[in-house]
C-alpha atoms as a PDB file:
ATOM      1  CA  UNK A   1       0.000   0.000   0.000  1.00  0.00           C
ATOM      2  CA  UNK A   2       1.505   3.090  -0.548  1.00  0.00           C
ATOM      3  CA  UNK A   3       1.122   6.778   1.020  1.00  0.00           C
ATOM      4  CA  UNK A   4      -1.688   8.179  -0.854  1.00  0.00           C
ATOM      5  CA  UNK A   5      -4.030   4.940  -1.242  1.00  0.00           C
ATOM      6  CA  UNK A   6      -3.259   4.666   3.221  1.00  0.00           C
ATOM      7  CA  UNK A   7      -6.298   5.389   4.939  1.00  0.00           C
ATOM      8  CA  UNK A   8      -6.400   7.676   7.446  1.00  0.00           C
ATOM      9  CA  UNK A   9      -7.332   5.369  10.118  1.00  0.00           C
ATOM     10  CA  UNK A  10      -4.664   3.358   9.088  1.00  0.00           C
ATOM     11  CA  UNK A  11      -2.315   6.060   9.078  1.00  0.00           C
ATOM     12  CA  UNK A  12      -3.899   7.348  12.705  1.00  0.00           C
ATOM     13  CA  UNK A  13      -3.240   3.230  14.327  1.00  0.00           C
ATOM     14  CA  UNK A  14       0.236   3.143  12.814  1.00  0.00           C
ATOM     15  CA  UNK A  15       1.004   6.856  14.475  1.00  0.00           C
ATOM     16  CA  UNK A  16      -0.780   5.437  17.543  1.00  0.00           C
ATOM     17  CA  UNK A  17       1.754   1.842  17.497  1.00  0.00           C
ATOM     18  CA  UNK A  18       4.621   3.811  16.385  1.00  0.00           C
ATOM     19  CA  UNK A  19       4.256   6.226  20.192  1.00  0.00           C
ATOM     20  CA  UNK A  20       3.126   3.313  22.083  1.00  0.00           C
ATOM     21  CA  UNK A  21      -0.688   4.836  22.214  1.00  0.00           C
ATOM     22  CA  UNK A  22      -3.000   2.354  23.753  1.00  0.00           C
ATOM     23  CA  UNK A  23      -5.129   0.466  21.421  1.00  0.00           C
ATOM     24  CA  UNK A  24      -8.832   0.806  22.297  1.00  0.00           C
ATOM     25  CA  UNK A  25     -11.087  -2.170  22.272  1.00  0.00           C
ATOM     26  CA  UNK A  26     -14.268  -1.225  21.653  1.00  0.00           C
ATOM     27  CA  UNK A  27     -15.999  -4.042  22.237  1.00  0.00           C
ATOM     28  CA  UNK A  28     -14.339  -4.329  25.801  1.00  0.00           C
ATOM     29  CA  UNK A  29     -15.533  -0.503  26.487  1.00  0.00           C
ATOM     30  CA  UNK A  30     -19.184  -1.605  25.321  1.00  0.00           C
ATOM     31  CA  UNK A  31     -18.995  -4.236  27.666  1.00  0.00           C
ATOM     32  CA  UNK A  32     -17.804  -2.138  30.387  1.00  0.00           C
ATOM     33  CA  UNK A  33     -20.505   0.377  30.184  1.00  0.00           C
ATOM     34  CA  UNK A  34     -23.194  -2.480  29.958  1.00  0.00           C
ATOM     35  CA  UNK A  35     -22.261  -3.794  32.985  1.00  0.00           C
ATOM     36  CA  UNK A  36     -22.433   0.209  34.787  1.00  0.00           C
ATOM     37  CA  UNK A  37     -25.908   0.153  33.544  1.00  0.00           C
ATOM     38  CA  UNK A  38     -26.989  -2.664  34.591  1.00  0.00           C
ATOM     39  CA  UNK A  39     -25.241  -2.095  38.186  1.00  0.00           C
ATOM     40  CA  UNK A  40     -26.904   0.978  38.244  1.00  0.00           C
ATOM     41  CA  UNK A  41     -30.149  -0.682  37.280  1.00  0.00           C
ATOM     42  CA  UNK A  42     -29.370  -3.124  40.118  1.00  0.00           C
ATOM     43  CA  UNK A  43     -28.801  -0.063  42.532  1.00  0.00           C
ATOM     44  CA  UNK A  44     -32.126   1.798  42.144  1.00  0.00           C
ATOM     45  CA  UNK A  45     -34.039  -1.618  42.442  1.00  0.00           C
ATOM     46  CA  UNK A  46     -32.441  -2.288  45.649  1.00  0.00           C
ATOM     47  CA  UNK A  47     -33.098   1.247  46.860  1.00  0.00           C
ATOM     48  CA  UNK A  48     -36.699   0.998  45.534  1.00  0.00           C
ATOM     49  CA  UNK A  49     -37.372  -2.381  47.278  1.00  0.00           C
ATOM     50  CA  UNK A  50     -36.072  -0.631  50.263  1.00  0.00           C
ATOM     51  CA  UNK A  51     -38.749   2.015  49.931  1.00  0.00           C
ATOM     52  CA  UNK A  52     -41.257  -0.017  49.120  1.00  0.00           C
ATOM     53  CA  UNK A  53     -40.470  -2.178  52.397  1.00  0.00           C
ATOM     54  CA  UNK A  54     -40.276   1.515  54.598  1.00  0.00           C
ATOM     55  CA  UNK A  55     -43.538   2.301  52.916  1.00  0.00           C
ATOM     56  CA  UNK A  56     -45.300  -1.168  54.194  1.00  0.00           C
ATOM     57  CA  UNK A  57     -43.862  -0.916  57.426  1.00  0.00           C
ATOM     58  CA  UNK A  58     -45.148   2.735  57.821  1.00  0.00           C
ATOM     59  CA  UNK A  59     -48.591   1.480  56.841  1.00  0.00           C
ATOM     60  CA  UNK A  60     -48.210  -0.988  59.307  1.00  0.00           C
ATOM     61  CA  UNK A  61     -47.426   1.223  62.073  1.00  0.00           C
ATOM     62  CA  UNK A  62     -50.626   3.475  60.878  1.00  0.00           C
ATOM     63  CA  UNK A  63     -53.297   0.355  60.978  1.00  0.00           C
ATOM     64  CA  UNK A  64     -51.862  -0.487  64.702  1.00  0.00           C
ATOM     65  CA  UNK A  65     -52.264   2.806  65.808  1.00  0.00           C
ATOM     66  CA  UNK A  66     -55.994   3.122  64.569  1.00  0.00           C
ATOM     67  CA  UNK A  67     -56.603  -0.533  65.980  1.00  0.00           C
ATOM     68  CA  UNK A  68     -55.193   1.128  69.566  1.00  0.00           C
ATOM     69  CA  UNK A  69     -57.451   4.092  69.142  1.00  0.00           C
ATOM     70  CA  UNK A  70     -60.268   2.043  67.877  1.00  0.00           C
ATOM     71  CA  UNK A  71     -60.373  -0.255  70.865  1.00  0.00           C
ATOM     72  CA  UNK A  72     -59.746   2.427  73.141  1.00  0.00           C
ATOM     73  CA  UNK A  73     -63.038   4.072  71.820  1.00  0.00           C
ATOM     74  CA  UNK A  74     -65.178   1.792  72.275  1.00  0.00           C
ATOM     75  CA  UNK A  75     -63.951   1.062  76.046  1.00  0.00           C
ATOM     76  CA  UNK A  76     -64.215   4.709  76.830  1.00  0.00           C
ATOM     77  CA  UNK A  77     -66.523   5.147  79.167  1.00  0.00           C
ATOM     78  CA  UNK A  78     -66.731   8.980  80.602  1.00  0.00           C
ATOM     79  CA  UNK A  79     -69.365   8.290  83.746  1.00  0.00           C
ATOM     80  CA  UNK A  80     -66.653   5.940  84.572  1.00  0.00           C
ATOM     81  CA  UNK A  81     -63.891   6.288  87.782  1.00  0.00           C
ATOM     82  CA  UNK A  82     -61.497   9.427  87.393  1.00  0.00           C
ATOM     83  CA  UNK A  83     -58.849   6.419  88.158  1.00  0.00           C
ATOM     84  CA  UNK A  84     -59.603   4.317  85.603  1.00  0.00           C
ATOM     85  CA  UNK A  85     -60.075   6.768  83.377  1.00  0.00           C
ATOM     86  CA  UNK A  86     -56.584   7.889  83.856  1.00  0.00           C
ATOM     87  CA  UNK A  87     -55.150   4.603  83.925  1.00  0.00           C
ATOM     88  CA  UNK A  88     -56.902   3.694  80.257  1.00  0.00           C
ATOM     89  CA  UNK A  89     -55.368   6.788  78.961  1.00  0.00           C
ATOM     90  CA  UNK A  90     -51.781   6.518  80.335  1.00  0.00           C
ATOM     91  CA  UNK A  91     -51.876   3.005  79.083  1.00  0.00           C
ATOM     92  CA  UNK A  92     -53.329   4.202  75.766  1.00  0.00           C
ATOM     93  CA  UNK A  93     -49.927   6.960  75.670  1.00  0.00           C
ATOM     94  CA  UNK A  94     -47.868   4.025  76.584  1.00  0.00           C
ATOM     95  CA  UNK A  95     -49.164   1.796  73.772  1.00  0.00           C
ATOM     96  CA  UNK A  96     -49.142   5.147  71.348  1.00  0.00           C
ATOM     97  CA  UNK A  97     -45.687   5.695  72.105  1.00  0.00           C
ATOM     98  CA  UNK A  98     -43.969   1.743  71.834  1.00  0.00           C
ATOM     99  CA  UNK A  99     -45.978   1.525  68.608  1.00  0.00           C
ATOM    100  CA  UNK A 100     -44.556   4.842  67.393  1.00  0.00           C
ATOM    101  CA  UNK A 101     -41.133   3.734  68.582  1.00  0.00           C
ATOM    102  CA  UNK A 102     -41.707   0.102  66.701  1.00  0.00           C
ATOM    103  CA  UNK A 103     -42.972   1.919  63.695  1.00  0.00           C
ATOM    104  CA  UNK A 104     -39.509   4.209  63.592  1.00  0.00           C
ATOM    105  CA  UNK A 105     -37.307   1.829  64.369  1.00  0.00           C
ATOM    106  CA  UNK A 106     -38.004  -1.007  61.400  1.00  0.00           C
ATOM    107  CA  UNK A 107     -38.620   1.748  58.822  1.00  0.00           C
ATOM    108  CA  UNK A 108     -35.177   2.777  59.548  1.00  0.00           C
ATOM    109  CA  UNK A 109     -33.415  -0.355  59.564  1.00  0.00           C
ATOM    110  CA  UNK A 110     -35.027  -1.173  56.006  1.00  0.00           C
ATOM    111  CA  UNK A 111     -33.869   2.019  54.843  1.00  0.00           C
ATOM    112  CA  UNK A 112     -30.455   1.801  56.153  1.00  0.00           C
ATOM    113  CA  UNK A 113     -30.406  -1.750  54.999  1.00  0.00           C
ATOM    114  CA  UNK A 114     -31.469  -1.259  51.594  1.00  0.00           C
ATOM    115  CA  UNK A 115     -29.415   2.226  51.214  1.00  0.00           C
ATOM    116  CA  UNK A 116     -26.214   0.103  52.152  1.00  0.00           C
ATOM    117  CA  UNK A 117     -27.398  -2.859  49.832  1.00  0.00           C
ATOM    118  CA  UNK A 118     -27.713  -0.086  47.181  1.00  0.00           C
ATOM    119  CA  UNK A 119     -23.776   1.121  47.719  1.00  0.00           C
ATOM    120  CA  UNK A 120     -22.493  -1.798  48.022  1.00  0.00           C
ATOM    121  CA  UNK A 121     -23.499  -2.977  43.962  1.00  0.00           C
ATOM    122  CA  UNK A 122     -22.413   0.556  42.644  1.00  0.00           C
ATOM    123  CA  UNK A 123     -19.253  -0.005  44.653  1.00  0.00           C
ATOM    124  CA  UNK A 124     -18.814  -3.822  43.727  1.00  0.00           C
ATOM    125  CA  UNK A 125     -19.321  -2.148  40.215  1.00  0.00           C
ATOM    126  CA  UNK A 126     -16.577   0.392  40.619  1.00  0.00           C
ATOM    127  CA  UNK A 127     -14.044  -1.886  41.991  1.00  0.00           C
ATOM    128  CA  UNK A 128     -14.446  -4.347  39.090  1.00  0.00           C
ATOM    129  CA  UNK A 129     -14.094  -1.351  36.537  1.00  0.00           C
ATOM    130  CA  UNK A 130     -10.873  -0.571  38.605  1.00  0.00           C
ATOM    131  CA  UNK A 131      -9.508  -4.114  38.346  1.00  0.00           C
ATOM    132  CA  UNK A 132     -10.403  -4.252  34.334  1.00  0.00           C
ATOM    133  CA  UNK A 133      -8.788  -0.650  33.936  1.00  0.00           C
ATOM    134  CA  UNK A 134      -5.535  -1.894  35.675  1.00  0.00           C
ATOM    135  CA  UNK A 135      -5.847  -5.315  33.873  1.00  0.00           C
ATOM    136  CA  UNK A 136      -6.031  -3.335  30.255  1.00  0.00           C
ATOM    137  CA  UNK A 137      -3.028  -0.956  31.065  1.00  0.00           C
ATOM    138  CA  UNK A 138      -0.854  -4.051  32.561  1.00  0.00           C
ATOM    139  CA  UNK A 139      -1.522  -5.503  29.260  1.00  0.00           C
ATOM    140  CA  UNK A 140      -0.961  -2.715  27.008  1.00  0.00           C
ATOM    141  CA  UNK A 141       2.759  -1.838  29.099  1.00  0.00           C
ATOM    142  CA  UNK A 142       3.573  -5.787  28.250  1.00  0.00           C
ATOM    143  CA  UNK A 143       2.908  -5.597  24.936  1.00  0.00           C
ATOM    144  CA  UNK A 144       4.727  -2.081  24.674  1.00  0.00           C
ATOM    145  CA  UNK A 145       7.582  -3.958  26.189  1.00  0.00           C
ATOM    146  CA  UNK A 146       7.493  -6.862  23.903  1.00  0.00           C
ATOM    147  CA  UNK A 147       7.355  -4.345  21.167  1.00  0.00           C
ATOM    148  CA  UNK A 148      10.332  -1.755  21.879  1.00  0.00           C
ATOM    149  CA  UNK A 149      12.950  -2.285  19.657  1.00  0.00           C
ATOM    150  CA  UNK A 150      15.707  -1.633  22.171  1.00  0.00           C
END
């Protein structure tokens, strides 16, 4: 082949190979960004599970609260002993506040547990793009060594 039938992309790989450029592999970056998507993909379904589960629980909470306040209703009885009375309400309180307590606590765990689940894929992800990264430049310096002349 001679200069002026060389294609420019032939003449921009041999300028490349000539400086020791690194070669790029498409295919290999395809691959690399299909896997980031679907990591990220992976990510937001964690996170969204973990909503989903917060969301449940808060119901949860919501319906035991109304059952308290539903049964406390219908035992109310105003002609009733100032005593009792006051003992059916501080026990209501009590029962208001360990269900509100409960209803905090697990919403928070599933958050934090699903928020961590969600990290830990995007940085699984990152640390395997690291380890391909350093695999690809280990393998270009090789085959730059093999290659120099001197």
């Amino acid at each position: 082949m001679n200069k002026e039938t060389e294609s420019y992309v032939d003449m921009l790989r041999k300028f490349g190979t000539n400086f020791g450029l690194p070669q790029v592999d498409v295919e290999k970056l395809i691959e690399t960004n299909r896997k980031n998507i679907e990591a990220l993909g992976e990510s937001a379904n964690a996170a969204a599970g973990g909503a989903r589960t917060v969301a449940q629980k808060q119901r949860e909470v919501l319906e035991a609260g109304l059952r308290e306040a539903t049964a406390l209703a219908r035992s109310y009885k105003p002609l009733g002993n100032p005593q009792e009375i006051l003992a059916k309400q501080t026990e209501f309180a009590k029962k208001v506040f360990d269900t509100a307590v409960h209803g905090a606590c697990e919403p928070a765990e599933a958050s934090l547990q699903s928020t961590a689940e969600a990290v830990k894929i995007i940085q699984e992800r990152m640390k395997a793009n690291l380890e391909e990264l350093r695999s690809s430049v280990s393998r270009h310096a090789e085959d730059l060594t093999l290659q120099t002349p001197w």
